[in-house]
PDB file of N, CA and C in Angstrom:
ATOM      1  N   UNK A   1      11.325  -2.706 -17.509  1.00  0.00           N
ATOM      2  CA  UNK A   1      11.327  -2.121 -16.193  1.00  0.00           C
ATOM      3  C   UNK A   1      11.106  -3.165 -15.102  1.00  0.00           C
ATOM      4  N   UNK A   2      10.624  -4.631 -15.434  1.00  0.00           N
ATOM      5  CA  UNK A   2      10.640  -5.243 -14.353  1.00  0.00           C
ATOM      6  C   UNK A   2      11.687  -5.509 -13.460  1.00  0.00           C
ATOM      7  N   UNK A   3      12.893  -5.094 -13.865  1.00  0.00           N
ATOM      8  CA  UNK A   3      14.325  -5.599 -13.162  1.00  0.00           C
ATOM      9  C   UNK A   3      14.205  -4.612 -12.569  1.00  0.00           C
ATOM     10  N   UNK A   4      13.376  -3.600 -12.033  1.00  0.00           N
ATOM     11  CA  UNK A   4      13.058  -2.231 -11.428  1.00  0.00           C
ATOM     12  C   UNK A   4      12.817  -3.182  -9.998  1.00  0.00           C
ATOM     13  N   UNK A   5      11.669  -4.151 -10.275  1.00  0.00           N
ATOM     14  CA  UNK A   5      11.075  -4.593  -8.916  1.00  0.00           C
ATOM     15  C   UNK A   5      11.997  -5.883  -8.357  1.00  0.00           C
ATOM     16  N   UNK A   6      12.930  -6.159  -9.007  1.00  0.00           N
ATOM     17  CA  UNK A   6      13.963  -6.807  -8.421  1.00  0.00           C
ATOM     18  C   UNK A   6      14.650  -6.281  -7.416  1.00  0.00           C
ATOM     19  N   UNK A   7      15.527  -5.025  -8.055  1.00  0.00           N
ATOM     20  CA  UNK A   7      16.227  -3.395  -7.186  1.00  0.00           C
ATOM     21  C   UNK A   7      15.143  -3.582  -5.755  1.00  0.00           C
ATOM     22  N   UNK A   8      13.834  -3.375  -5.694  1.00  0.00           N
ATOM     23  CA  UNK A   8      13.495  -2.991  -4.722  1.00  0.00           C
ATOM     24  C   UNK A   8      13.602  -4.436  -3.613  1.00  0.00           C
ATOM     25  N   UNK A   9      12.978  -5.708  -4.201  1.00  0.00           N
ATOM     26  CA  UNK A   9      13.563  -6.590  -3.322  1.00  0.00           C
ATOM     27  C   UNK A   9      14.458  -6.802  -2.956  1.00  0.00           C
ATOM     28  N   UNK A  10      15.947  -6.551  -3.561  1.00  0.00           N
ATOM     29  CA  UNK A  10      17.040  -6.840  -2.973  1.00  0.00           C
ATOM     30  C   UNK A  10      16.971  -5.526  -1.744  1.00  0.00           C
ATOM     31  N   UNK A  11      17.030  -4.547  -2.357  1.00  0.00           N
ATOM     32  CA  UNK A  11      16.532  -3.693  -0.945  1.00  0.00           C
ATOM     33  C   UNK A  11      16.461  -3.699   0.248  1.00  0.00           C
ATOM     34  N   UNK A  12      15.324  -4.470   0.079  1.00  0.00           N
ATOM     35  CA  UNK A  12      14.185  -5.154   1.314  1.00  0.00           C
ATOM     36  C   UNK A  12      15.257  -6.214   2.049  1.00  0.00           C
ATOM     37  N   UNK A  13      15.348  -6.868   1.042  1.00  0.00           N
ATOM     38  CA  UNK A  13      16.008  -8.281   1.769  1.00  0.00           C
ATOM     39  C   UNK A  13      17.751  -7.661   2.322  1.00  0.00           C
ATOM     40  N   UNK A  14      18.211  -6.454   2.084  1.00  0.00           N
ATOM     41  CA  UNK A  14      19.492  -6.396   2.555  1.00  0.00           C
ATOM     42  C   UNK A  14      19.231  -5.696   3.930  1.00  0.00           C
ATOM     43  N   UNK A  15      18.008  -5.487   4.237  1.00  0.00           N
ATOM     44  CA  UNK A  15      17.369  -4.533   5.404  1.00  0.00           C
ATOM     45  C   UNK A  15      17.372  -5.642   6.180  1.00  0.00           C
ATOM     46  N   UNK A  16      16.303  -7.115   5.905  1.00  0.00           N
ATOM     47  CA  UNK A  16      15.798  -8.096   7.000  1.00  0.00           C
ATOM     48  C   UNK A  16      16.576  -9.015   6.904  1.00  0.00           C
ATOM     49  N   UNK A  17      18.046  -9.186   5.804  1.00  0.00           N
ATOM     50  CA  UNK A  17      18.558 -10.222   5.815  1.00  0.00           C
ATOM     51  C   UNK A  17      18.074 -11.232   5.194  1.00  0.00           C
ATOM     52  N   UNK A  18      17.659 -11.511   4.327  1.00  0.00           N
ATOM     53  CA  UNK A  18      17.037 -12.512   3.376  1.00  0.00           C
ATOM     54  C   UNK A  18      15.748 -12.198   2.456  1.00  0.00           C
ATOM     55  N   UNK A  19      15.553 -13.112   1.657  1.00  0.00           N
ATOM     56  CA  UNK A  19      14.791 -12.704   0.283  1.00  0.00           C
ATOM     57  C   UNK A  19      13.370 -12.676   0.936  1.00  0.00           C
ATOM     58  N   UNK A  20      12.013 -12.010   0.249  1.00  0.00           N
ATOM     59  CA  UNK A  20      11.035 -11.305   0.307  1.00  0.00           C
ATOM     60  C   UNK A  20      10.039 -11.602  -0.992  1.00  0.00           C
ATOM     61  N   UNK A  21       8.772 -11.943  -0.572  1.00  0.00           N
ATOM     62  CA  UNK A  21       7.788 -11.820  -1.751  1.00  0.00           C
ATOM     63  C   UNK A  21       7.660 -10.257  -2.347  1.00  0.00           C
ATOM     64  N   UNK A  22       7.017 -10.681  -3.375  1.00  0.00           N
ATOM     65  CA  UNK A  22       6.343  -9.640  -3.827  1.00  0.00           C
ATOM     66  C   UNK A  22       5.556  -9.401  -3.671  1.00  0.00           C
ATOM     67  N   UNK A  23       4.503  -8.080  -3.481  1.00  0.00           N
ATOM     68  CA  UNK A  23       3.074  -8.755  -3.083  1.00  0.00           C
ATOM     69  C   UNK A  23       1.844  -7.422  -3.909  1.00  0.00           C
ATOM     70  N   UNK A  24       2.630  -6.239  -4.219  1.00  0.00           N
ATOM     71  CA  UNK A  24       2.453  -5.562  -5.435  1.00  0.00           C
ATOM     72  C   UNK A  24       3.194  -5.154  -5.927  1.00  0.00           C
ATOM     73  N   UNK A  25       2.786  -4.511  -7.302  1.00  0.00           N
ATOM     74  CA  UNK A  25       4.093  -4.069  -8.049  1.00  0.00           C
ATOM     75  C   UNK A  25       3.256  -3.162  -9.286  1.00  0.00           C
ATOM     76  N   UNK A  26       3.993  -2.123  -9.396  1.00  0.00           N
ATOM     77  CA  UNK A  26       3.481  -1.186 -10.035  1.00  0.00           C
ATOM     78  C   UNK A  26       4.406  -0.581 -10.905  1.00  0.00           C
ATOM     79  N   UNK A  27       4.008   0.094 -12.230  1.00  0.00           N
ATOM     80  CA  UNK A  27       4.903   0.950 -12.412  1.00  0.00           C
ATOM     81  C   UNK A  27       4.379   2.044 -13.828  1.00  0.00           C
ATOM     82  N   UNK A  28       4.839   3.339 -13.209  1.00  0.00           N
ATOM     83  CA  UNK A  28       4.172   4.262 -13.866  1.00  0.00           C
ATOM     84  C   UNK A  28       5.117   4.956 -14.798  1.00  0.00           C
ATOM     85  N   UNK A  29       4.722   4.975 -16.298  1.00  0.00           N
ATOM     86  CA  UNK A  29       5.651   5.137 -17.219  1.00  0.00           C
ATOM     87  C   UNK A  29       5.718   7.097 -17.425  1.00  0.00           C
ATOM     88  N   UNK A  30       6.258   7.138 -17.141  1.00  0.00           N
ATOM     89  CA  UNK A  30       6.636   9.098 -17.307  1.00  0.00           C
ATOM     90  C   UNK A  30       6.800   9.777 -18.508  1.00  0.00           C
ATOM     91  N   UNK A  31       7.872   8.358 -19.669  1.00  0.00           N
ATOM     92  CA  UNK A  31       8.180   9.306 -20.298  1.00  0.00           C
ATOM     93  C   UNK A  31       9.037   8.918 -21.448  1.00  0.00           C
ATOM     94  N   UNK A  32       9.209   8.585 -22.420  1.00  0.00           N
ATOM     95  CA  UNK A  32      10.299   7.661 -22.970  1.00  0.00           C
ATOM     96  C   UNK A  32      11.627   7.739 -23.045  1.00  0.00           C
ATOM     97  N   UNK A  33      12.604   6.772 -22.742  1.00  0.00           N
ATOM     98  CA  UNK A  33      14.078   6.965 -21.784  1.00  0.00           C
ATOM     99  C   UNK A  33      14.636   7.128 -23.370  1.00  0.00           C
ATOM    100  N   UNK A  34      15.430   8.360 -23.055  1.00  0.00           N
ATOM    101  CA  UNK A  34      16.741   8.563 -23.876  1.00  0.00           C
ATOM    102  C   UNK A  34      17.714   7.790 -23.907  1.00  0.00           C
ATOM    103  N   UNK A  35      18.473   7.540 -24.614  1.00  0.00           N
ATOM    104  CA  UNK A  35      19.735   7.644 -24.295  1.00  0.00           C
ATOM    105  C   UNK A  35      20.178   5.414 -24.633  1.00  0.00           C
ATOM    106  N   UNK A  36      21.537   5.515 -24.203  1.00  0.00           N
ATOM    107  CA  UNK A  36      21.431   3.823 -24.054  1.00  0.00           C
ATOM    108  C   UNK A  36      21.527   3.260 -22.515  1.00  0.00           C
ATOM    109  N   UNK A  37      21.491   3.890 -21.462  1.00  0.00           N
ATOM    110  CA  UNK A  37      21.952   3.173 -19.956  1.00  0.00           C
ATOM    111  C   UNK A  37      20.045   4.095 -19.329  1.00  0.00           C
ATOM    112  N   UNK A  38      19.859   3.063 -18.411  1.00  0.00           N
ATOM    113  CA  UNK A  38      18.653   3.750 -17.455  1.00  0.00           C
ATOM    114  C   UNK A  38      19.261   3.325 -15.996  1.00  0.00           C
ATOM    115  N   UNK A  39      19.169   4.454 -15.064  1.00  0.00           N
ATOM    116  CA  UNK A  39      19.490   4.008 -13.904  1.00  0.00           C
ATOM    117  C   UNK A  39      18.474   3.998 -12.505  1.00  0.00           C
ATOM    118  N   UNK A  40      18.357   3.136 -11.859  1.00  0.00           N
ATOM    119  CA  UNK A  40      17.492   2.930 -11.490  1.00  0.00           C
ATOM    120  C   UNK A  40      17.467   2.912  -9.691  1.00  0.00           C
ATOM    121  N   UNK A  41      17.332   3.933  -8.552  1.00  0.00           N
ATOM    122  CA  UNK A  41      17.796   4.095  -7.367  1.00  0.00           C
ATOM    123  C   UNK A  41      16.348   3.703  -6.183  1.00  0.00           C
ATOM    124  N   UNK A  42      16.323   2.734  -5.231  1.00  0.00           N
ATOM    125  CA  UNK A  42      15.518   2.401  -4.646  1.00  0.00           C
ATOM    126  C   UNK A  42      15.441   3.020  -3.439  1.00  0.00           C
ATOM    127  N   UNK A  43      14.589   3.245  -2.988  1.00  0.00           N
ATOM    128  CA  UNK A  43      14.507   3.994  -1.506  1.00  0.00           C
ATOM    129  C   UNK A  43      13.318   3.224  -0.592  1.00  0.00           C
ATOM    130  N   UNK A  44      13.782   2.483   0.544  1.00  0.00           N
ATOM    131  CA  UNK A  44      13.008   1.943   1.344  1.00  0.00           C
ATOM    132  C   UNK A  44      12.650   2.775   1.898  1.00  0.00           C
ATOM    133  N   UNK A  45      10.663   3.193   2.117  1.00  0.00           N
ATOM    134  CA  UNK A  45      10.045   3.550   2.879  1.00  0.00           C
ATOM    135  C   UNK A  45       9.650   3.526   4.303  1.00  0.00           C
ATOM    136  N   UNK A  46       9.338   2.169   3.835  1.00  0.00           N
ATOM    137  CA  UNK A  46       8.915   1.382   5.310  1.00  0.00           C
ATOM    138  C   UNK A  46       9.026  -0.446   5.351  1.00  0.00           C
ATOM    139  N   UNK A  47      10.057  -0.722   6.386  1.00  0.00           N
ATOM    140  CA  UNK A  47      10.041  -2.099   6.855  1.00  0.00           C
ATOM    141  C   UNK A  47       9.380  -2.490   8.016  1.00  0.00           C
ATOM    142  N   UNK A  48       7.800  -3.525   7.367  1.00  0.00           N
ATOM    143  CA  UNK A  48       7.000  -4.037   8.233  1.00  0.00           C
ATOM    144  C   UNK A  48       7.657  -5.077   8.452  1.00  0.00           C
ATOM    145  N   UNK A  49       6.457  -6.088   9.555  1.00  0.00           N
ATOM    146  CA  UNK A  49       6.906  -7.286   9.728  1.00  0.00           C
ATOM    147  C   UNK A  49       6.368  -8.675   8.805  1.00  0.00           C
ATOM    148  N   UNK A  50       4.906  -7.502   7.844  1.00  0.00           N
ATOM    149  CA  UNK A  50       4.461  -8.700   6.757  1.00  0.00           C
ATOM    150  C   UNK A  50       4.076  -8.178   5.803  1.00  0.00           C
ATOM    151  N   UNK A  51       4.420  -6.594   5.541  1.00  0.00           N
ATOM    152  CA  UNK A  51       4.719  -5.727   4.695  1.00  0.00           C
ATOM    153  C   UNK A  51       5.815  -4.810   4.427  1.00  0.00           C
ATOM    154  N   UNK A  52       6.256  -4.424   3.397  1.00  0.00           N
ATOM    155  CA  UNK A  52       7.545  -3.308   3.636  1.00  0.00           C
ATOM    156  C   UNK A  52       6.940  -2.571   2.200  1.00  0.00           C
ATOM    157  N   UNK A  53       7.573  -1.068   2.219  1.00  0.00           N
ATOM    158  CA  UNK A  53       7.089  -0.616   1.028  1.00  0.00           C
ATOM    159  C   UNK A  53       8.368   0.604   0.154  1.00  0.00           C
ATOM    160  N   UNK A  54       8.713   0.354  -0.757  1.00  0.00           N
ATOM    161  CA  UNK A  54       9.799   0.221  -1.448  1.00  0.00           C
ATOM    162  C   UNK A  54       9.738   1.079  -2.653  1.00  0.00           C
ATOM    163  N   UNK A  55      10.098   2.519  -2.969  1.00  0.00           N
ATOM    164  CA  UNK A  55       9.866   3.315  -4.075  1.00  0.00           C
ATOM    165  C   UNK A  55      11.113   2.954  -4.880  1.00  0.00           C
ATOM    166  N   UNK A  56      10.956   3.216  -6.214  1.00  0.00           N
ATOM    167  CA  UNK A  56      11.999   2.683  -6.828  1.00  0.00           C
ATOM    168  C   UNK A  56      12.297   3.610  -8.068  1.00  0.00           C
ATOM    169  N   UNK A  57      12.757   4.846  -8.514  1.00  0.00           N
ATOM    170  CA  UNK A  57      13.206   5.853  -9.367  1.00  0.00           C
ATOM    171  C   UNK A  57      14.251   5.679 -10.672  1.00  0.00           C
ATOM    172  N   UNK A  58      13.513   5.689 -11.942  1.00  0.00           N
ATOM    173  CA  UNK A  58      14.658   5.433 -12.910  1.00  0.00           C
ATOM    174  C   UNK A  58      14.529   6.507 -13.730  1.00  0.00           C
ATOM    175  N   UNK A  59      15.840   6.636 -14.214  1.00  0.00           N
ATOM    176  CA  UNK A  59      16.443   7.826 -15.385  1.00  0.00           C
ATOM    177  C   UNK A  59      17.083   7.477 -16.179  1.00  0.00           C
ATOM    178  N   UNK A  60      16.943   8.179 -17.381  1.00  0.00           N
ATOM    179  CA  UNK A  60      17.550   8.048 -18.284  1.00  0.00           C
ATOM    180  C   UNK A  60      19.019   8.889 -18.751  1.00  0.00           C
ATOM    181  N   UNK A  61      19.860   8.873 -19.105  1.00  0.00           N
ATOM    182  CA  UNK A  61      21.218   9.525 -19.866  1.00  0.00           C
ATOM    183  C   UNK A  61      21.173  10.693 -19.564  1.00  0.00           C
ATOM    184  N   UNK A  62      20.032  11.282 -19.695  1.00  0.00           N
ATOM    185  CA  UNK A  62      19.647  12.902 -19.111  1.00  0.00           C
ATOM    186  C   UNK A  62      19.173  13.300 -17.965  1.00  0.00           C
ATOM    187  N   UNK A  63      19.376  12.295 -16.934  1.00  0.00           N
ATOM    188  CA  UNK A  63      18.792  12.391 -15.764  1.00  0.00           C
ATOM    189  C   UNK A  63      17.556  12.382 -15.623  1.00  0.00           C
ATOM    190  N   UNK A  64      16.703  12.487 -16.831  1.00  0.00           N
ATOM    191  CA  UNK A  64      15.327  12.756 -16.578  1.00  0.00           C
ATOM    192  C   UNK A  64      14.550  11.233 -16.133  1.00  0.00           C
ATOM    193  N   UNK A  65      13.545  12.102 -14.661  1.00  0.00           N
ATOM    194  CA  UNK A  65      12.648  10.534 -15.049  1.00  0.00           C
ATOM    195  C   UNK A  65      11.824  10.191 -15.678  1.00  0.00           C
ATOM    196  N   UNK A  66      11.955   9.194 -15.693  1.00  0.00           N
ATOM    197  CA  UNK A  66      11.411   8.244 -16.998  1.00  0.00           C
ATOM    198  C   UNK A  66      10.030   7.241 -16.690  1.00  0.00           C
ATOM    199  N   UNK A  67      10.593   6.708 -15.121  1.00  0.00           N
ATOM    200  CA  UNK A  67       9.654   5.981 -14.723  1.00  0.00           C
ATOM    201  C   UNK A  67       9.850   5.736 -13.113  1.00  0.00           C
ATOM    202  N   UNK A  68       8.545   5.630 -12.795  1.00  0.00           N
ATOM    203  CA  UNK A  68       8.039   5.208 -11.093  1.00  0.00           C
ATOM    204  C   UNK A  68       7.996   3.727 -10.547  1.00  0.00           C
ATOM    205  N   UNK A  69       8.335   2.947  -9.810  1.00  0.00           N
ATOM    206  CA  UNK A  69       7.761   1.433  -9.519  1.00  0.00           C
ATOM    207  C   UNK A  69       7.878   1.864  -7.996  1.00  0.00           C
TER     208      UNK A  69
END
């Protein structure tokens, strides 16, 4: 799931135009993913000017989620 918190930096950085630390990173396991593909959809919250905060949603084959970052 770490390529989860990648998704959300590119995110970030297609918002301010260039790449972004990390500065937490979390991720809450739901559930164990079916299937062989997980897909993974980011939704920017909020773009600060020395924070931004970045939810990041993955599923598995069955749509179900699977996991939080």
């Amino acid at each position: 799931m770490r390529r989860s918190s990648t998704l959300g930096d590119f995110a970030i950085g297609m918002l301010v135009g260039g790449g972004v630390p990390t500065i937490n990173f979390r991720t809450d396991y739901l559930r164990p993913a079916i299937g062989d593909a997980l897909v993974a959809v980011a939704r920017v919250r909020r773009v600060g000017k020395t924070a931004s905060v970045v939810d990041v949603e993955v599923v598995d084959d069955q749509e179900r989620l699977v996991a939080l970052d």
